[in-house]
Protein backbone atom coordinates (compact mmCIF):
# COMPACT_ATOMS: atom_id res chain seq x y z
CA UNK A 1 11.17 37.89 9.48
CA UNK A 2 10.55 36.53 6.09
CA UNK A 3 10.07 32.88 7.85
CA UNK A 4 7.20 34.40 9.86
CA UNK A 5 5.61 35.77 6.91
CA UNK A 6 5.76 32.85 4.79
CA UNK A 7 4.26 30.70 8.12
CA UNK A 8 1.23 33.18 8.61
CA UNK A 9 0.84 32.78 4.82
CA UNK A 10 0.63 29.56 4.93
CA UNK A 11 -1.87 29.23 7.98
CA UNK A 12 -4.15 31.90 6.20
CA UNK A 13 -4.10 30.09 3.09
CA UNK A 14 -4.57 26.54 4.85
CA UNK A 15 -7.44 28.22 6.45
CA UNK A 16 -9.25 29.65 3.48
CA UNK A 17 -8.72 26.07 2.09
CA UNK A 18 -10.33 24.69 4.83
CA UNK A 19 -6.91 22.15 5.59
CA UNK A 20 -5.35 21.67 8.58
CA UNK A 21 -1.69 22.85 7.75
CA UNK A 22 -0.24 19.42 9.00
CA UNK A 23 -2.65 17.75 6.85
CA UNK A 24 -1.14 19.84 3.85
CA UNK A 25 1.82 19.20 4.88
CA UNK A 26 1.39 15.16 5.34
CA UNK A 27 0.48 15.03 1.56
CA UNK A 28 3.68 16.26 0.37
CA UNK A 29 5.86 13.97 2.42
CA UNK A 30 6.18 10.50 0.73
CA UNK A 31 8.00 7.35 1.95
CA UNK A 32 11.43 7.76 1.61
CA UNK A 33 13.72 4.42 1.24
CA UNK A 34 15.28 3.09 4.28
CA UNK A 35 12.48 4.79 6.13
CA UNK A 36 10.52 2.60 8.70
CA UNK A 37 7.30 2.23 6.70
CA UNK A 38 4.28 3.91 7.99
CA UNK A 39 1.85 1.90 10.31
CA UNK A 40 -1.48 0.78 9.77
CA UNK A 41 -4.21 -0.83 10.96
CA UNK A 42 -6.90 -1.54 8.47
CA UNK A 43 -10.31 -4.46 8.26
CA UNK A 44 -10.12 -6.60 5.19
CA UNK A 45 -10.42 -9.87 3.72
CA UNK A 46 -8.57 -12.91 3.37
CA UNK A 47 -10.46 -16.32 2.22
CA UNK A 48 -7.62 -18.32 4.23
CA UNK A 49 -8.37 -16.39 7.23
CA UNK A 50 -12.05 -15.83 7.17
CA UNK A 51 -11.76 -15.37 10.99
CA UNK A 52 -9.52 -11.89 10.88
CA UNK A 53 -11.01 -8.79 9.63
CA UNK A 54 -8.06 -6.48 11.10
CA UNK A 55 -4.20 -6.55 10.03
CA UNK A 56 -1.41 -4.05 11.11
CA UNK A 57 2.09 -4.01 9.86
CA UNK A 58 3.24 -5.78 13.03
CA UNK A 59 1.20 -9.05 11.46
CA UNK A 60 4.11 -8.99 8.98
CA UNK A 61 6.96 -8.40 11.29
CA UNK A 62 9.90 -11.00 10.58
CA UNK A 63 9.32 -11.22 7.06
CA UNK A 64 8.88 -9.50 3.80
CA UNK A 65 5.92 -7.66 2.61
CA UNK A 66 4.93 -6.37 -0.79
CA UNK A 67 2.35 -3.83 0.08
CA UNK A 68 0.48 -2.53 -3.28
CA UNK A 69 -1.92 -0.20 -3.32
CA UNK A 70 -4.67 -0.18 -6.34
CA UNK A 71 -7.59 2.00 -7.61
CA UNK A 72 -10.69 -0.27 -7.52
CA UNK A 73 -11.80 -3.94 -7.08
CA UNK A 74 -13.27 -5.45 -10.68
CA UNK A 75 -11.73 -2.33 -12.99
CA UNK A 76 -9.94 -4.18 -15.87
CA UNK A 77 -5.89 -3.28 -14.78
CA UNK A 78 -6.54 -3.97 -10.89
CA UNK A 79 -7.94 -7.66 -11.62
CA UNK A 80 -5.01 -8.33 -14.03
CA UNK A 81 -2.53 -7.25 -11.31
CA UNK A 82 -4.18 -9.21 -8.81
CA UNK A 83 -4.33 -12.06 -10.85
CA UNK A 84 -0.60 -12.12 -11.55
CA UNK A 85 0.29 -11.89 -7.97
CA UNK A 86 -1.74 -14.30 -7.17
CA UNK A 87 -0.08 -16.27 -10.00
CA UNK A 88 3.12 -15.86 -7.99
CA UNK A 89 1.87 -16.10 -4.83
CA UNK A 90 3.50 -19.25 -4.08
CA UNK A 91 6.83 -17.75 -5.38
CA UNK A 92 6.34 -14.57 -2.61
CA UNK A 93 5.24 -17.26 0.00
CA UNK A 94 8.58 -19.61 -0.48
CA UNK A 95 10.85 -16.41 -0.23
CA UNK A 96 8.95 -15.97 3.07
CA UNK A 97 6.92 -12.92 1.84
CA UNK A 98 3.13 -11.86 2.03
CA UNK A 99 1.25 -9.49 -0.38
CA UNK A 100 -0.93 -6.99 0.35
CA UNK A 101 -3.49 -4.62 -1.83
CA UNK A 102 -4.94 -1.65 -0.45
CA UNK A 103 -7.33 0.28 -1.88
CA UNK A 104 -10.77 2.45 -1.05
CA UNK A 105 -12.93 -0.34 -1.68
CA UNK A 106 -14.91 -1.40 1.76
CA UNK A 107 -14.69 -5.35 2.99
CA UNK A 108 -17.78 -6.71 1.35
CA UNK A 109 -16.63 -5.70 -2.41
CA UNK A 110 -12.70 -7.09 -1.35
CA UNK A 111 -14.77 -10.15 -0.18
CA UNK A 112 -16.75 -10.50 -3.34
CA UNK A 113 -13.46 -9.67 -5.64
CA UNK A 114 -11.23 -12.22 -3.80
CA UNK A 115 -13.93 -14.80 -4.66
CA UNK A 116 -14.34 -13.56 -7.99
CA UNK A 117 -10.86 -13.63 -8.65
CA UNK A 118 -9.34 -16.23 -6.68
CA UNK A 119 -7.07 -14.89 -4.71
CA UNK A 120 -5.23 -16.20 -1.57
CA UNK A 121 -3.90 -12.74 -0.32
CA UNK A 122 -5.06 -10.14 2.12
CA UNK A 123 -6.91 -7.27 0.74
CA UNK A 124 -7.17 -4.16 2.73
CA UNK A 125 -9.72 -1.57 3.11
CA UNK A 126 -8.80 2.43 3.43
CA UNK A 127 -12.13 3.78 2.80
CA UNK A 128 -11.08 7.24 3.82
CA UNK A 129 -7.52 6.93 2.42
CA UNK A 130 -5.85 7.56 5.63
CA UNK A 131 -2.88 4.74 5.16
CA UNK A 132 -2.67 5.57 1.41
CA UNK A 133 -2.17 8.95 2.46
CA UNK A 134 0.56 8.26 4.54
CA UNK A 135 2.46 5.87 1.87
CA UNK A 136 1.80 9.15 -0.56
CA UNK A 137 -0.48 6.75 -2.44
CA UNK A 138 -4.04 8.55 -2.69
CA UNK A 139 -5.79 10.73 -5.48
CA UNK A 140 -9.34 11.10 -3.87
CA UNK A 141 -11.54 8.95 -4.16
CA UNK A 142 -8.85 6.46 -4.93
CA UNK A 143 -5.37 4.69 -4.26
CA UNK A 144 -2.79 5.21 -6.68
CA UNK A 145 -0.96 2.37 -8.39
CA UNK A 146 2.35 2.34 -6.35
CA UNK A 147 3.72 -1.07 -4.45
CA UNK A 148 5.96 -0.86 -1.74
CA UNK A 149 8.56 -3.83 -0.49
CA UNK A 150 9.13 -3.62 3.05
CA UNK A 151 11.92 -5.66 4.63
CA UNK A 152 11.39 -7.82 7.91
CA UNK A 153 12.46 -5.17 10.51
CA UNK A 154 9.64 -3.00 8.93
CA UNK A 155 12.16 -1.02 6.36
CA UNK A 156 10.30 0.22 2.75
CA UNK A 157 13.92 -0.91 1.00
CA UNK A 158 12.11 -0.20 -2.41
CA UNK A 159 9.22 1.45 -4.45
CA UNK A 160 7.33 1.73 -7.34
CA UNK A 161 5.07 4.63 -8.31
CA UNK A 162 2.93 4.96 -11.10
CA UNK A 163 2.74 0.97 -11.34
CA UNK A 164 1.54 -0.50 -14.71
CA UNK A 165 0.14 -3.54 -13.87
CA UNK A 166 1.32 -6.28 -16.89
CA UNK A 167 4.46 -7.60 -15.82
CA UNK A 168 4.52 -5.56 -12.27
CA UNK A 169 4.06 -8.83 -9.80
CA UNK A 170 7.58 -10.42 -11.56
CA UNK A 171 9.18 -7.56 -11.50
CA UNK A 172 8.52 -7.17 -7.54
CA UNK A 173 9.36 -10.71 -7.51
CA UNK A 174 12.75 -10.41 -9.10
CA UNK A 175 13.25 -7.20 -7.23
CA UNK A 176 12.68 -9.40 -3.96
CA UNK A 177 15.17 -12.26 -5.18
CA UNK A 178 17.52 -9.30 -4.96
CA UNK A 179 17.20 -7.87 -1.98
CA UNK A 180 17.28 -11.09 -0.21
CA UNK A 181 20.68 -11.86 -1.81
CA UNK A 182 21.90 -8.43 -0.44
CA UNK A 183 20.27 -8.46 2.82
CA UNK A 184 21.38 -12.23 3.42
């Protein structure tokens, strides 16, 4: 009985909120490790693949993938976390990893902050949140700092949250040395 009441409580308070209850519910799930990380499919930029505008997980399939989300293209600590993994990006690419930044900015303003920039990497656009949503990674209207390592059979093996971005891109980078000496 009590169950009952506390789901038509929770459907009459969705309602008044105006929230789907699955929707409430998707928020307060979060990726848990050793989970098969959520899917996406998402247009972006990449300068070395001016051709693509649309990348899924399954692009990254049979290798690693360092998967950050960020708040905003040009704001002071998103261009100095960029810039250090694109510092290291050569270090990501040898261990046969890619890295990816999400965030709520649209494809033109990744475009013109790759350029800006310099970087070599795939930015991703998640105007309405959706995929941040799904890695528990959104505070509307933006993406929260977190970065997520995925392993190549699609596996989030590790996670940061609350990321703070001087010093973050070695840090995934040792944390990736690591994990390919225990996965090996």
């Amino acid at each position: 009985m009590k169950r009952r009441q506390f789901i038509i409580s929770f459907v009459l308070f969705s309602s008044i909120l105006s929230v789907k209850p699955s929707r409430l519910f998707a928020t307060i799930n979060s990726v848990s490790l050793g989970q098969k990380a959520p899917d996406f499919l998402l247009n972006g930029f990449n300068k070395n693949n001016p051709n693509k505008n649309e990348w899924s997980l399954d692009d990254y399939s049979g290798q690693w993938l360092i998967l950050y989300f960020y708040p905003k293209d040009f704001s002071s600590g998103c261009t100095l976390q960029a810039k250090a993994f694109q510092d290291n990006l050569s270090k990501f690419t040898k261990l046969n990893s890619s890295v990816v930044g999400i965030s709520a900015d649209n494809e033109e303003e990744h475009e013109s902050f790759c350029t800006s920039a310099k970087l070599g990497y795939t930015l991703l656009s998640d105007t309405n949140g959706e995929i941040s949503k799904s890695y528990d990674s959104w505070l509307d209207p933006y993406s929260k700092r977190n970065t997520f390592m995925i392993n190549p059979k699609g596996i989030v093996i590790h996670k940061w949250i609350g990321v703070r971005p001087i010093g973050h891109a070695q840090e995934v980078l040792e944390e990736l040395i690591k994990q390919k000496k225990i996965y090996a």
